[in-house]
Protein backbone atom coordinates (compact mmCIF):
# COMPACT_ATOMS: atom_id res chain seq x y z
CA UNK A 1 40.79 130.41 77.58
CA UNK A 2 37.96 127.88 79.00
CA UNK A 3 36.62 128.73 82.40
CA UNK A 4 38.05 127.46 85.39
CA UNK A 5 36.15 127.02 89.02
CA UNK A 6 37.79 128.46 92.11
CA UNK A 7 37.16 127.16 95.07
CA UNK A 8 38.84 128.53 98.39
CA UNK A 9 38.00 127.47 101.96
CA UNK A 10 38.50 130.56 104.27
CA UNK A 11 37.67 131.45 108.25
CA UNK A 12 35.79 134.29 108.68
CA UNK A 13 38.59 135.17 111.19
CA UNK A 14 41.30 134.86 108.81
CA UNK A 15 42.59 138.65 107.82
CA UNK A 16 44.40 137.22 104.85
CA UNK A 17 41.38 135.54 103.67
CA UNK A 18 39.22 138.49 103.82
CA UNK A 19 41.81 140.36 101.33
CA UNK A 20 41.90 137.12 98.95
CA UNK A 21 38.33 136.99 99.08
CA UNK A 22 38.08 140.77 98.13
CA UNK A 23 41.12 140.38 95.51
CA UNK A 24 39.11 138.23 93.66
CA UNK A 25 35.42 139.98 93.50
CA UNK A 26 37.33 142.90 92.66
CA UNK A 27 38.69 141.17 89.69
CA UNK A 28 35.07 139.93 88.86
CA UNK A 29 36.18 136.50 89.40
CA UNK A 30 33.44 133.91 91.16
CA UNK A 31 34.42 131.61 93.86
């Protein structure tokens, strides 16, 4: 599979954010 960028835009307030943003470095994957 080629690589693909992420790119999310988050608030530091935002709870579901925080998960999403820990989903994904816990899958290794770079945003």
């Amino acid at each position: 599979m080629g690589e693909c960028r992420v790119k999310i835009y988050t608030l530091s307030t935002c709870g579901h954010c925080k998960s999403t943003k820990k989903l994904l470095s816990d899958c290794g994957i770079e945003y």
